[in-house]
N, C-alpha and C. Protein backbone atom coordinates (compact mmCIF):
# COMPACT_ATOMS: atom_id res chain seq x y z
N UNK A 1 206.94 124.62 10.80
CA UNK A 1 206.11 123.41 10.84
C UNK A 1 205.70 123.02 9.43
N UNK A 2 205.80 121.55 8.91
CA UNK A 2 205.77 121.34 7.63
C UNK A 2 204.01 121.21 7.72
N UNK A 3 203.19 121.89 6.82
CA UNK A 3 201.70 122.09 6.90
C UNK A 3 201.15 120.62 6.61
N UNK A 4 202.58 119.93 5.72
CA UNK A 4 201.61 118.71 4.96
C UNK A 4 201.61 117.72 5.80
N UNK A 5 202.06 117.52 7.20
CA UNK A 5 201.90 116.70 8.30
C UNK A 5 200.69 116.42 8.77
N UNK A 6 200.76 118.09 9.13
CA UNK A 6 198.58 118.09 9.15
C UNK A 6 197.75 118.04 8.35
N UNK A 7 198.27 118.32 6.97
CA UNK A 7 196.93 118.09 5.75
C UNK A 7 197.54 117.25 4.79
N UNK A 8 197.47 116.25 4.65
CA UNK A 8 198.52 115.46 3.92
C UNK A 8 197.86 115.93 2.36
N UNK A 9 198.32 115.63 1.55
CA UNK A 9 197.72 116.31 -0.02
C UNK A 9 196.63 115.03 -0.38
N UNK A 10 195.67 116.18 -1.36
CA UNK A 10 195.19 115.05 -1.95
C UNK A 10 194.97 114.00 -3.29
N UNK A 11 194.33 113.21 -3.71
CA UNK A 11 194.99 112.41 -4.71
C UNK A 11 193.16 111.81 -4.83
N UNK A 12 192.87 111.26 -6.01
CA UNK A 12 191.77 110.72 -6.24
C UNK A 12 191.44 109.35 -5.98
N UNK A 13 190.55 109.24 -5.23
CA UNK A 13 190.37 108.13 -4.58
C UNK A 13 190.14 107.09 -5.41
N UNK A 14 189.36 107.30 -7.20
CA UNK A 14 189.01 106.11 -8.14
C UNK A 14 188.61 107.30 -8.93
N UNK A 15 188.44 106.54 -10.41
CA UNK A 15 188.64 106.89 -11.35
C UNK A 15 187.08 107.40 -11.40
N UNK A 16 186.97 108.69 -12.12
CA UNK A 16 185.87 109.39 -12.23
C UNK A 16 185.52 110.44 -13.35
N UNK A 17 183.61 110.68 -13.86
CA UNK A 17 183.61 110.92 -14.69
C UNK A 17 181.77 111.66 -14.86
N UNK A 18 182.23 112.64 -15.79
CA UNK A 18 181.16 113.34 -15.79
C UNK A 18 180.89 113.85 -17.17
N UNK A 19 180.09 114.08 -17.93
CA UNK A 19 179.55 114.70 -19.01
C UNK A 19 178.52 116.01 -18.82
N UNK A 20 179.18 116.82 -20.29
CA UNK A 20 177.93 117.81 -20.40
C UNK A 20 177.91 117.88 -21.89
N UNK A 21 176.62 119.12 -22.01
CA UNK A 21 176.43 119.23 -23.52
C UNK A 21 176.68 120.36 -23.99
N UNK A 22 177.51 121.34 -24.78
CA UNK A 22 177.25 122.80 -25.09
C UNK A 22 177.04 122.60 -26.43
N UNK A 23 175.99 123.51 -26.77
CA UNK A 23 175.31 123.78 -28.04
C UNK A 23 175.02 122.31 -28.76
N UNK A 24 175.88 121.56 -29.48
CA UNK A 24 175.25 120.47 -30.00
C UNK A 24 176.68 119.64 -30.16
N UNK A 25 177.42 120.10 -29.07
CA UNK A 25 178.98 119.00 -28.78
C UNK A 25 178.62 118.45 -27.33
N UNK A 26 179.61 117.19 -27.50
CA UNK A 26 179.31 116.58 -26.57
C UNK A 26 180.91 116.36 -25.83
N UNK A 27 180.48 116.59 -23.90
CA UNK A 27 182.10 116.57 -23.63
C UNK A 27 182.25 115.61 -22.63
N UNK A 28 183.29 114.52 -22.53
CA UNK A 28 182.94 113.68 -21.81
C UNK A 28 184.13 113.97 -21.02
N UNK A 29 184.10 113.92 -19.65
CA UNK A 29 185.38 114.34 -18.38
C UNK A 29 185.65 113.19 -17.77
N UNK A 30 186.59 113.18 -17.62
CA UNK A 30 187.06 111.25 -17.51
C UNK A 30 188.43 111.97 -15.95
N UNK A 31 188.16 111.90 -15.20
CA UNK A 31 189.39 111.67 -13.84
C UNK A 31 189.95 110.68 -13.21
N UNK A 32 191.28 110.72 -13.38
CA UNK A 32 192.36 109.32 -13.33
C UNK A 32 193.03 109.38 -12.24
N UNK A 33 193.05 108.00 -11.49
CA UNK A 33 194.56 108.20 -10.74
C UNK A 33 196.00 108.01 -11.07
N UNK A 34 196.76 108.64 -11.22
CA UNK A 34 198.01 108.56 -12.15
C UNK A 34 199.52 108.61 -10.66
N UNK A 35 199.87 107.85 -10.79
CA UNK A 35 201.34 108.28 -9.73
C UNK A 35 202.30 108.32 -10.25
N UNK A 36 202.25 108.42 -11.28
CA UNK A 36 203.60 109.28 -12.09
C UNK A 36 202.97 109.50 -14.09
N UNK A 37 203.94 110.50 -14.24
CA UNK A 37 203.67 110.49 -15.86
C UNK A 37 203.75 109.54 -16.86
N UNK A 38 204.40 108.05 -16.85
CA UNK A 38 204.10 107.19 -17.52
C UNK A 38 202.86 106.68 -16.61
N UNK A 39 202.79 106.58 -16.12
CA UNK A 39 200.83 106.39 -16.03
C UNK A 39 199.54 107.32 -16.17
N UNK A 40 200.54 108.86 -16.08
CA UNK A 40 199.17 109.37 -17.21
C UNK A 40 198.77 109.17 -18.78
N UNK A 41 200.43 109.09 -18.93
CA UNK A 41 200.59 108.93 -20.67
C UNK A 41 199.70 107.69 -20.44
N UNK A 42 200.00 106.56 -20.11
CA UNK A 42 198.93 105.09 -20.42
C UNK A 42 197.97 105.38 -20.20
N UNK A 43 196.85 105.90 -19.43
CA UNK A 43 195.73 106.70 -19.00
C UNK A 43 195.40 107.26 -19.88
N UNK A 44 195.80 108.33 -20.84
CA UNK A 44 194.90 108.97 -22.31
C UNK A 44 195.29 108.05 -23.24
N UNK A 45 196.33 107.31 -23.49
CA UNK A 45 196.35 106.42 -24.61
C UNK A 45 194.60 105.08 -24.38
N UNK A 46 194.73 104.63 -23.49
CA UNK A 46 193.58 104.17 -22.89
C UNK A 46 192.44 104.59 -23.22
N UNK A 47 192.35 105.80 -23.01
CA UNK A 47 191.03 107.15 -23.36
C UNK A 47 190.99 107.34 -24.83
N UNK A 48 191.92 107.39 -25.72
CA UNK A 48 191.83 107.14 -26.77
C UNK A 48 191.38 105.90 -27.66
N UNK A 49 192.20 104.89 -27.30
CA UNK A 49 191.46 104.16 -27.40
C UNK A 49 190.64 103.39 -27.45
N UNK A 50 189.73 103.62 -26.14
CA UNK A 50 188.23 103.52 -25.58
C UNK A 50 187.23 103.80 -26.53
N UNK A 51 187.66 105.43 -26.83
CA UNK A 51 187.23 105.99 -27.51
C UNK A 51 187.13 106.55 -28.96
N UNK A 52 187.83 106.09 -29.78
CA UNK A 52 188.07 106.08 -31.63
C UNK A 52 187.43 107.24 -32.17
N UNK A 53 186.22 107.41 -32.25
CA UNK A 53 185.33 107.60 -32.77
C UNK A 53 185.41 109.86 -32.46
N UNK A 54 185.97 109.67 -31.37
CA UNK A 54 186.13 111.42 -30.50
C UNK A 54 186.76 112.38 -31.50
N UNK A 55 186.48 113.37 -31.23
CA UNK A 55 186.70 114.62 -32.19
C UNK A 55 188.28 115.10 -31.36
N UNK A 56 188.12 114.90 -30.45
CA UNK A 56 189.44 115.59 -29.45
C UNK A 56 189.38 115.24 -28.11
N UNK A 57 190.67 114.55 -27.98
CA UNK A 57 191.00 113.69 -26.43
C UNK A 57 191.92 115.07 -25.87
N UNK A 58 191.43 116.16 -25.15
CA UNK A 58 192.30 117.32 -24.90
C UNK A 58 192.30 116.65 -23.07
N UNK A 59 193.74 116.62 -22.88
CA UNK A 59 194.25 116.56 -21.26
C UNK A 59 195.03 117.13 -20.73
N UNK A 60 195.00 117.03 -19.11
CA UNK A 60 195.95 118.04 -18.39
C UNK A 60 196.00 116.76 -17.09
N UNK A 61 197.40 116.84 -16.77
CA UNK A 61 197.96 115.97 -15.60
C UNK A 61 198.20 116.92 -14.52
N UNK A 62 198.38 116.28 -13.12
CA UNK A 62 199.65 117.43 -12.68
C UNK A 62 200.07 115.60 -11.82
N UNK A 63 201.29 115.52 -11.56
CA UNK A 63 202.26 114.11 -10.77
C UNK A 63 202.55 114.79 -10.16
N UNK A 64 202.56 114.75 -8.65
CA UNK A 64 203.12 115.02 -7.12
C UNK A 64 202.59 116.04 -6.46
N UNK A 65 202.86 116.59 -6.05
CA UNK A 65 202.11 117.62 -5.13
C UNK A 65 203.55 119.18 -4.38
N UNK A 66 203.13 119.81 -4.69
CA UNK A 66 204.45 120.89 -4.14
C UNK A 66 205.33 121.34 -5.27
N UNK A 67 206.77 121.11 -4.12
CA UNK A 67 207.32 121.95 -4.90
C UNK A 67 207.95 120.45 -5.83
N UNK A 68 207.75 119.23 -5.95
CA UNK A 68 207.93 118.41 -6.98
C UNK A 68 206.81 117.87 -7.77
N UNK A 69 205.89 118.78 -8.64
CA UNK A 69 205.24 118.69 -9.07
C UNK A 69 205.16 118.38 -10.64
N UNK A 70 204.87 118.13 -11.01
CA UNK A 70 204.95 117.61 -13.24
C UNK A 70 203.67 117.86 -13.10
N UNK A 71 203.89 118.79 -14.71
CA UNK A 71 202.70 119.19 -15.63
C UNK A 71 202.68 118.56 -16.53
N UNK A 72 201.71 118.64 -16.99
CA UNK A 72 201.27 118.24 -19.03
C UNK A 72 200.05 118.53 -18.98
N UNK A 73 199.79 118.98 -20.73
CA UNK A 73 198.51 119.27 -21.21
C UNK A 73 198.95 119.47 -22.67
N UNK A 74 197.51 119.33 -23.02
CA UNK A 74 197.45 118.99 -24.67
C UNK A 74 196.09 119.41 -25.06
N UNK A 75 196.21 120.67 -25.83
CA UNK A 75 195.00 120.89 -26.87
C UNK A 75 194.58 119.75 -27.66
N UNK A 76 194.95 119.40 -27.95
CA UNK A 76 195.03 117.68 -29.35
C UNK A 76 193.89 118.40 -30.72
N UNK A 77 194.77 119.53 -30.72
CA UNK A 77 193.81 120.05 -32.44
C UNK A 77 192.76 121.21 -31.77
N UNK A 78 192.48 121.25 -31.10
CA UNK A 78 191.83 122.82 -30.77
C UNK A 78 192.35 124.03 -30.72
N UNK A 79 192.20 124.97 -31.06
CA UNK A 79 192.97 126.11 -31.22
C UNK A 79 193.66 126.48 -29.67
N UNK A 80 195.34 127.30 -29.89
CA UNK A 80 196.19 126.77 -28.99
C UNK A 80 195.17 127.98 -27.90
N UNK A 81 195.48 127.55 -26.33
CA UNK A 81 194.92 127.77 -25.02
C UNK A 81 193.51 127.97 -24.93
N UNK A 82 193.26 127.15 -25.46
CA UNK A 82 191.60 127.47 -25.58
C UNK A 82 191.21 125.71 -24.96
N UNK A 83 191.80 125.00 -24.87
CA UNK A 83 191.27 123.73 -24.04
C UNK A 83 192.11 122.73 -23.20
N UNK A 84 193.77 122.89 -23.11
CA UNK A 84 194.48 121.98 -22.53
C UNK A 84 194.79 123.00 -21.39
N UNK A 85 194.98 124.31 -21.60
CA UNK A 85 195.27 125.20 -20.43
C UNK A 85 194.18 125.32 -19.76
N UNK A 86 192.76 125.86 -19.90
CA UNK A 86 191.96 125.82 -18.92
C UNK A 86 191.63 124.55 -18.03
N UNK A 87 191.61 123.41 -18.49
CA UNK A 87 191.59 122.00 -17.77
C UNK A 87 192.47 121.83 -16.58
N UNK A 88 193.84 122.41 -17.28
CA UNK A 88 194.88 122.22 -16.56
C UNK A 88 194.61 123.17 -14.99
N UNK A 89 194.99 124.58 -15.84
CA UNK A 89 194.30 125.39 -14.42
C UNK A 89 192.92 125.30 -13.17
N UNK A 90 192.27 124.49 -14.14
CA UNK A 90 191.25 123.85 -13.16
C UNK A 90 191.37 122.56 -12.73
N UNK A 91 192.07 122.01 -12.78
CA UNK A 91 192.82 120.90 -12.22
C UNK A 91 193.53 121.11 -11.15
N UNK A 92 194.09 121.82 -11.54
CA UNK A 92 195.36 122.61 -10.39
C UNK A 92 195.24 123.39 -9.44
N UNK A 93 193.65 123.87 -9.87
CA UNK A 93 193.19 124.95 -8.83
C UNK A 93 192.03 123.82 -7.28
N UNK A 94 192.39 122.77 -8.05
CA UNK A 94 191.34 121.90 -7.33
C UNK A 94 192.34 121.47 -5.92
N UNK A 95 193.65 121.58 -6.00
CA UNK A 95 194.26 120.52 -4.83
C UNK A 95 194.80 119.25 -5.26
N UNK A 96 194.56 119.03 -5.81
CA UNK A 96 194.56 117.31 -6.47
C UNK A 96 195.79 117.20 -6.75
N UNK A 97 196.53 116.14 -6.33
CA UNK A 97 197.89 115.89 -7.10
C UNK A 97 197.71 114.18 -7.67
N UNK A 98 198.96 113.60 -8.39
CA UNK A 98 198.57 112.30 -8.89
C UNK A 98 197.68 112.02 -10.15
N UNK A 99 196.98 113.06 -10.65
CA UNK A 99 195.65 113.13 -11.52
C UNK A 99 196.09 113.44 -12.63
N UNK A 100 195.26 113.04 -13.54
CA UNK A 100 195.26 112.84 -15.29
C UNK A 100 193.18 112.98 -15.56
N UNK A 101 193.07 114.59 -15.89
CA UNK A 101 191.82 114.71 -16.64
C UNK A 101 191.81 114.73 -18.36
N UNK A 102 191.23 114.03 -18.27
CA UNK A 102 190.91 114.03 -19.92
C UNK A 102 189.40 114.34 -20.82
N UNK A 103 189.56 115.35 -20.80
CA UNK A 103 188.18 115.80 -21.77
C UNK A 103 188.14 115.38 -23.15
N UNK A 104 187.23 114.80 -23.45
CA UNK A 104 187.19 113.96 -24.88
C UNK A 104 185.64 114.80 -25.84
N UNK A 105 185.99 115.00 -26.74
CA UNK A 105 184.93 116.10 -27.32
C UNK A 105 184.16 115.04 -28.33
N UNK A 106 183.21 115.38 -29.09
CA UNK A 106 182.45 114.97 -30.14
C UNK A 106 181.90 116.42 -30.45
N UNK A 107 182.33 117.10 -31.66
CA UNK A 107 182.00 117.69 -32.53
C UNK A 107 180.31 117.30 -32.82
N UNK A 108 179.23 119.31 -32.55
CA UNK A 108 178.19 118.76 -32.77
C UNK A 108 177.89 119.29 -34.01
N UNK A 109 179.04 119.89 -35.04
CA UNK A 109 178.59 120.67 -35.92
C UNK A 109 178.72 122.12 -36.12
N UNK A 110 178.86 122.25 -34.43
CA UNK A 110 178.54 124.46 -34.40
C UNK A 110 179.64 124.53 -33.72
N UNK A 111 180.30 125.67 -34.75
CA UNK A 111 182.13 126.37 -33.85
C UNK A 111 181.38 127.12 -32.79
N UNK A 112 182.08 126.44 -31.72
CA UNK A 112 181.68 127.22 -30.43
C UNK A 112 183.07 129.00 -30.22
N UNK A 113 183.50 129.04 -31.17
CA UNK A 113 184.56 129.74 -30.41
C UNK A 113 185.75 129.83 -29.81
N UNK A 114 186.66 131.01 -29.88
CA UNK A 114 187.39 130.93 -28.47
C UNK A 114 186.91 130.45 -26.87
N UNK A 115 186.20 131.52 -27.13
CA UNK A 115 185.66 131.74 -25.26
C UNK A 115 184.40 130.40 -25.30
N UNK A 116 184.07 129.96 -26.23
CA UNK A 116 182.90 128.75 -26.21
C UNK A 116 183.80 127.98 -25.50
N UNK A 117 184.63 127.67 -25.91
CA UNK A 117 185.96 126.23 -26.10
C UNK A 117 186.28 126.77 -24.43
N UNK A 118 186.41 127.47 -24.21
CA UNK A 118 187.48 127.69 -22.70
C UNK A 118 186.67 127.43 -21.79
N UNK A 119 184.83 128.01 -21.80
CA UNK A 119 183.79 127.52 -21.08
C UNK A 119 183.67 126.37 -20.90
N UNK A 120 183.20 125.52 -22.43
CA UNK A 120 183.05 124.25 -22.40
C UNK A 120 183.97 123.75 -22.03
N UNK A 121 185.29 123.32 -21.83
CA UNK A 121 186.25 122.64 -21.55
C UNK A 121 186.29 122.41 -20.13
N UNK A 122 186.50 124.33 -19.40
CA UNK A 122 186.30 123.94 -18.02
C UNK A 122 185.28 123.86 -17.73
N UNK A 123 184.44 123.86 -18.51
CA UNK A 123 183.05 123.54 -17.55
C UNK A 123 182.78 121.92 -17.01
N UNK A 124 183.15 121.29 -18.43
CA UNK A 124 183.48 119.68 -18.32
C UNK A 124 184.63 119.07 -17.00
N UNK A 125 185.60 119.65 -17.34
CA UNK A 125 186.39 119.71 -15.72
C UNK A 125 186.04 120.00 -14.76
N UNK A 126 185.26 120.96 -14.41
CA UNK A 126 184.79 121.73 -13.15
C UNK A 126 183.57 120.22 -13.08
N UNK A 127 182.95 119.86 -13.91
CA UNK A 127 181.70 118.74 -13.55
C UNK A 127 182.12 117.57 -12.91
N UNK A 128 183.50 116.94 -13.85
CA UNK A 128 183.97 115.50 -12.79
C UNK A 128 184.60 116.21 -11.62
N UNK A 129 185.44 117.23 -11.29
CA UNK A 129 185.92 117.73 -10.22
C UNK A 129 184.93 117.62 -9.05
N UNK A 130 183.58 118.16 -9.00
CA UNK A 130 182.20 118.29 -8.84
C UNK A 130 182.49 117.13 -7.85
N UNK A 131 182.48 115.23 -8.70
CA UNK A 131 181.88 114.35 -8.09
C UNK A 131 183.03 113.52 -7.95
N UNK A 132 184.31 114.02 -8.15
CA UNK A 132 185.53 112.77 -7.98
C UNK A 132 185.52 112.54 -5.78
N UNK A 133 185.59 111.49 -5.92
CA UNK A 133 186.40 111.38 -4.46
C UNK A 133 187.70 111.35 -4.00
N UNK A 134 187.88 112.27 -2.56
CA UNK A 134 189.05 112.74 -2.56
C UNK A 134 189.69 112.08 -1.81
N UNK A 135 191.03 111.22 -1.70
CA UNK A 135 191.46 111.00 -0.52
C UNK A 135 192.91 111.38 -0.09
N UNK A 136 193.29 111.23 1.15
CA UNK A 136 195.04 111.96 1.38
C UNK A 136 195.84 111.08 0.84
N UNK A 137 197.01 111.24 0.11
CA UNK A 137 197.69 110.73 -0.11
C UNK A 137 198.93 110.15 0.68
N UNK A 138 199.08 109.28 0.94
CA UNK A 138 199.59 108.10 1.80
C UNK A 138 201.48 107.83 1.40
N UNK A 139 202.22 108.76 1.67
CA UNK A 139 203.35 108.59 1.24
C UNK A 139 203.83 106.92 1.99
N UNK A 140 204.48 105.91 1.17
CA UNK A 140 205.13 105.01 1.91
C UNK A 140 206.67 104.81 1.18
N UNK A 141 207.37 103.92 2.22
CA UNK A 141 209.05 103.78 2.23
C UNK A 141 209.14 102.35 2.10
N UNK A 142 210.08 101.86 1.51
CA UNK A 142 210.51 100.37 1.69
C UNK A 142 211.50 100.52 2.67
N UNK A 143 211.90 99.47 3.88
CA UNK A 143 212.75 98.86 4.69
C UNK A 143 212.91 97.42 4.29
N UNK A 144 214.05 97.13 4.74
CA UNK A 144 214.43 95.82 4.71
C UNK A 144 214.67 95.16 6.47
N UNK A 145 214.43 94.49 7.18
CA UNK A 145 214.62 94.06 8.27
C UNK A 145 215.45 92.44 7.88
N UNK A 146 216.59 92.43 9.08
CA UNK A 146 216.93 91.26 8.98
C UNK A 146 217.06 91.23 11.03
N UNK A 147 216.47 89.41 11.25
CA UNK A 147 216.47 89.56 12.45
C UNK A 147 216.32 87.62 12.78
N UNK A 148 216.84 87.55 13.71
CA UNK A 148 216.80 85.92 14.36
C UNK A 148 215.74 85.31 14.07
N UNK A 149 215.42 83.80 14.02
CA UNK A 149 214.20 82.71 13.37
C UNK A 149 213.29 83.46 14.39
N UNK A 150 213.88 83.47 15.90
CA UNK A 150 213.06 83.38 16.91
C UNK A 150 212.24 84.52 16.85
N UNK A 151 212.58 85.28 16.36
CA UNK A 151 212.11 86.94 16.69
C UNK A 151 210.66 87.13 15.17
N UNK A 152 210.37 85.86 14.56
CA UNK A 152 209.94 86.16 13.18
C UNK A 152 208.53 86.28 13.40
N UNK A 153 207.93 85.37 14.37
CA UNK A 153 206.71 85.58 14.23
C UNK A 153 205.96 86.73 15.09
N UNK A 154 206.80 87.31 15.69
CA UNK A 154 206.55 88.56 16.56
C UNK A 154 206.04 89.78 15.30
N UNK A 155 207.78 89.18 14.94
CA UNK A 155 207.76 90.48 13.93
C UNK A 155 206.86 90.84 12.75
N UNK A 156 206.23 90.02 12.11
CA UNK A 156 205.38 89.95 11.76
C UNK A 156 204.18 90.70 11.74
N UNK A 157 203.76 89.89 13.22
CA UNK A 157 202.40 90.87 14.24
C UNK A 157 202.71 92.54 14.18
N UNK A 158 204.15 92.65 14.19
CA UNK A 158 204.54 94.03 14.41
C UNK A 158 204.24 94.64 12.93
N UNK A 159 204.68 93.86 12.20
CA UNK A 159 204.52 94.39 10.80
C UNK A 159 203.16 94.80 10.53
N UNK A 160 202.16 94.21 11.02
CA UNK A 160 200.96 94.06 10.25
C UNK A 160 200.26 95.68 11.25
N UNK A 161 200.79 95.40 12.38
CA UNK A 161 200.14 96.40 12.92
C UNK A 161 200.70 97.84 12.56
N UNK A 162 201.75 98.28 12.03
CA UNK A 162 201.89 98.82 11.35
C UNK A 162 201.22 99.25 9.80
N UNK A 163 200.63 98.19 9.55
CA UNK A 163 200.15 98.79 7.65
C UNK A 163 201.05 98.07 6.77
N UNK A 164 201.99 97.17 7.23
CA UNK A 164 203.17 97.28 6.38
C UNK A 164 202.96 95.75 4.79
N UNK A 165 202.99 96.23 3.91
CA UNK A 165 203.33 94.69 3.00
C UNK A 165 204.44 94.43 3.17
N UNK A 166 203.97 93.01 3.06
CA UNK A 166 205.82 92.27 3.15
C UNK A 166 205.50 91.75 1.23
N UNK A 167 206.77 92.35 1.17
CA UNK A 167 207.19 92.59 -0.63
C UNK A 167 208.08 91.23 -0.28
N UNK A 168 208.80 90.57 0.20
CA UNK A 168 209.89 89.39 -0.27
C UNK A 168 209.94 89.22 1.24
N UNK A 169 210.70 87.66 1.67
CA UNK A 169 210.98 87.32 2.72
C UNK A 169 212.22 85.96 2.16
N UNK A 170 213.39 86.12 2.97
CA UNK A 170 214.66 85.50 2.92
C UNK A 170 215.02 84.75 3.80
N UNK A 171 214.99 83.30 3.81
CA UNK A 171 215.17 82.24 4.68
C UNK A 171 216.66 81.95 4.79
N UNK A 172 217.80 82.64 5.22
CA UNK A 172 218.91 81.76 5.61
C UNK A 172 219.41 81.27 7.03
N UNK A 173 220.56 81.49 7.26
CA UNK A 173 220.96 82.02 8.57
C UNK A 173 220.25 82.42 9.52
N UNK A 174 219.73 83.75 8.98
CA UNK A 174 218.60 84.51 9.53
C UNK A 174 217.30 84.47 8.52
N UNK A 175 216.23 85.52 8.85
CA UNK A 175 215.51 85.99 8.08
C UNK A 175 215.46 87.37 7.65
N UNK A 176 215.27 87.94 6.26
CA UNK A 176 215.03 89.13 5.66
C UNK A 176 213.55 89.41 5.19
N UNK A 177 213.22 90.20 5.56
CA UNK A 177 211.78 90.60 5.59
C UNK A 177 212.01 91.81 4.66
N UNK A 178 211.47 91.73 3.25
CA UNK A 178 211.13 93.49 2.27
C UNK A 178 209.81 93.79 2.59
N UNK A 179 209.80 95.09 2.96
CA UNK A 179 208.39 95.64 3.69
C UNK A 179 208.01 96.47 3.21
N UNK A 180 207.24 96.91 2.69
CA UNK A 180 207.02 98.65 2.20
C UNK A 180 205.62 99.08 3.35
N UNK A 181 205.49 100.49 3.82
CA UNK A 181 204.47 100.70 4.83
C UNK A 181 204.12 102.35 4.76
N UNK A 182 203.48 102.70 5.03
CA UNK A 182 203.07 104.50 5.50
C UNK A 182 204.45 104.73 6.22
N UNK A 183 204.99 106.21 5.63
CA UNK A 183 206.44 106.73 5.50
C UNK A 183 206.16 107.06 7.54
N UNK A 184 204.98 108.04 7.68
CA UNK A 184 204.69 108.07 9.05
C UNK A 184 205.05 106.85 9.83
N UNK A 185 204.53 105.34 10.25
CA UNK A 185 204.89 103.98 10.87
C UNK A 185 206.34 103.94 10.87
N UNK A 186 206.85 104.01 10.04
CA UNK A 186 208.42 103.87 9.89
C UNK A 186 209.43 103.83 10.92
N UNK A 187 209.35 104.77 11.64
CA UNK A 187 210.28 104.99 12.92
C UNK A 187 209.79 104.07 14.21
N UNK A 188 208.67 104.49 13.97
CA UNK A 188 207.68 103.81 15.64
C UNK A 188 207.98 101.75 15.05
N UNK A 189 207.88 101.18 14.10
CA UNK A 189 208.11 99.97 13.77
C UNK A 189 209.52 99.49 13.94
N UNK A 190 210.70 100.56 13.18
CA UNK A 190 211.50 99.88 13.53
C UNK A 190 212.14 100.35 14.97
N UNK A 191 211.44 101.01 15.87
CA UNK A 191 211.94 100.83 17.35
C UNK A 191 211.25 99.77 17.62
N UNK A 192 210.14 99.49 17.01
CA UNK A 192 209.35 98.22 17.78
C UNK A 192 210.44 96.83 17.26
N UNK A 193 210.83 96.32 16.25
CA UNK A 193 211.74 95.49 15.80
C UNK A 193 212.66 95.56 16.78
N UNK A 194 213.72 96.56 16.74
CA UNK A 194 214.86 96.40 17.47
C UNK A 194 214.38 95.75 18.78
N UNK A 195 213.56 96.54 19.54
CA UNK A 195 212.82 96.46 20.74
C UNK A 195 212.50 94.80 20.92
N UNK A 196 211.54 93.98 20.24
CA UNK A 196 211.50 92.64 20.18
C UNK A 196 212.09 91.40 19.77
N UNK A 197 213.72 92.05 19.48
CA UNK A 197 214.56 91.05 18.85
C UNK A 197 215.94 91.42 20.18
N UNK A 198 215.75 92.29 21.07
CA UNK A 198 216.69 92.41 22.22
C UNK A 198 217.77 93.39 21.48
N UNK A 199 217.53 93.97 20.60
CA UNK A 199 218.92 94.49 19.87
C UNK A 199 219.17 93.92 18.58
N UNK A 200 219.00 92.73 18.50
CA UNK A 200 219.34 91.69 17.65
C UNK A 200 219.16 92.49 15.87
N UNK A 201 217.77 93.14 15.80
CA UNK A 201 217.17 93.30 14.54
C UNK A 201 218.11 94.35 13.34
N UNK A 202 218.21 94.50 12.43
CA UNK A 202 219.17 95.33 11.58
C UNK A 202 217.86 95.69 10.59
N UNK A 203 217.74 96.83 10.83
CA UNK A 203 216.26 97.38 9.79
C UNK A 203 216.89 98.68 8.54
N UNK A 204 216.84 98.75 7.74
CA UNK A 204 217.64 99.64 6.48
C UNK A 204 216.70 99.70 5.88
N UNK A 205 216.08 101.19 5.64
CA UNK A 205 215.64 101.90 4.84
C UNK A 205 216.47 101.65 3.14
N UNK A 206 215.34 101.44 2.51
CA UNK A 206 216.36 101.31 0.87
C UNK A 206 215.40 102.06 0.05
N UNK A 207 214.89 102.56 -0.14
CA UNK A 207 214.20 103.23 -1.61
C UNK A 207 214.86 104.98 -1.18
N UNK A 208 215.80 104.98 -0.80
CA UNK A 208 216.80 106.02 -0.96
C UNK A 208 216.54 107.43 0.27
């Protein structure tokens, strides 16, 4: 039995953020929704430049969930595993897939250390982790439907009750409907199509 049927994974519901203080640095925890690695990379470039002024933009991603999962992390000038690896591991230890944390430092003056740096870092992670909201992540599929004039405004109703966006619609002959919807709806919709077009409907899965 695939487990993630019943627990679908999770993913951050909106972007979230928490601060603390150790000794006389300041750490600001910034949590992103990212659905792939060029949108985490844009996500700390963002954080960077929000922010100019920061001593160290140190981050850790993880994209997908399982066994197709992508990493990254980046000390950005802190001595090596002392701030992109603990983030990361506490990132990772959270559940979360889709996510881009970025801890952004301000230097208060006092070397905190090895073990200062690994505290403070995850401690700053462990704080937005604290208050991010969680939600399941919603795998969806594109279909294409092509089906008679007559059958359009049914189909439609069918569409909607499904979840589904209509991405493009094609007026010839017939009509072509681009749909994208929750990967779950998928089957139960296009029996409902075929079903309200008498046979008529031709529904093709395309995003592979």
């Amino acid at each position: 039995m695939d487990s993630h049927a019943d627990h679908p994974p999770l993913i951050p519901a909106a972007a979230a953020r928490a601060e603390i203080r150790v000794v006389n640095s300041r750490f600001l925890a910034q949590l992103l929704p990212t659905g792939d690695v060029a949108a985490a990379r844009r996500a700390i470039a963002d954080v960077r430049a929000a922010l100019p002024d920061a001593t160290h933009h140190v981050y850790a991603y993880v994209i997908g969930h399982g066994a197709t999962t992508t990493l990254g992390m980046s000390d950005d000038g802190e001595p090596s595993g002392t701030a992109g690896r603990p983030v990361l591991a506490i990132l990772r230890g959270s559940g979360l897939g889709d996510a881009t944390l970025v801890v952004t430092r301000w230097f208060g003056g006092t070397l905190l250390g090895t073990g200062g740096l690994v505290h403070a870092y995850g401690g700053a992670a462990r704080a937005v982790l604290d208050v991010v909201e969680r939600v399941p992540r919603i795998i969806r599929c594109t279909l294409l439907a092509t089906l008679p004039y007559t059958c359009y405004e049914l189909a439609r109703r069918a569409l909607q009750a499904a979840d589904a966006r209509i991405d493009d619609e094609t007026f010839t002959d017939v009509v072509s409907v681009l749909f994208t919807l929750p990967e779950r709806n998928a089957a139960g919709l296009t029996a409902a199509l075929v079903e309200l077009s008498a046979g008529r409907a031709l529904v093709e899965r395309i995003d592979g």
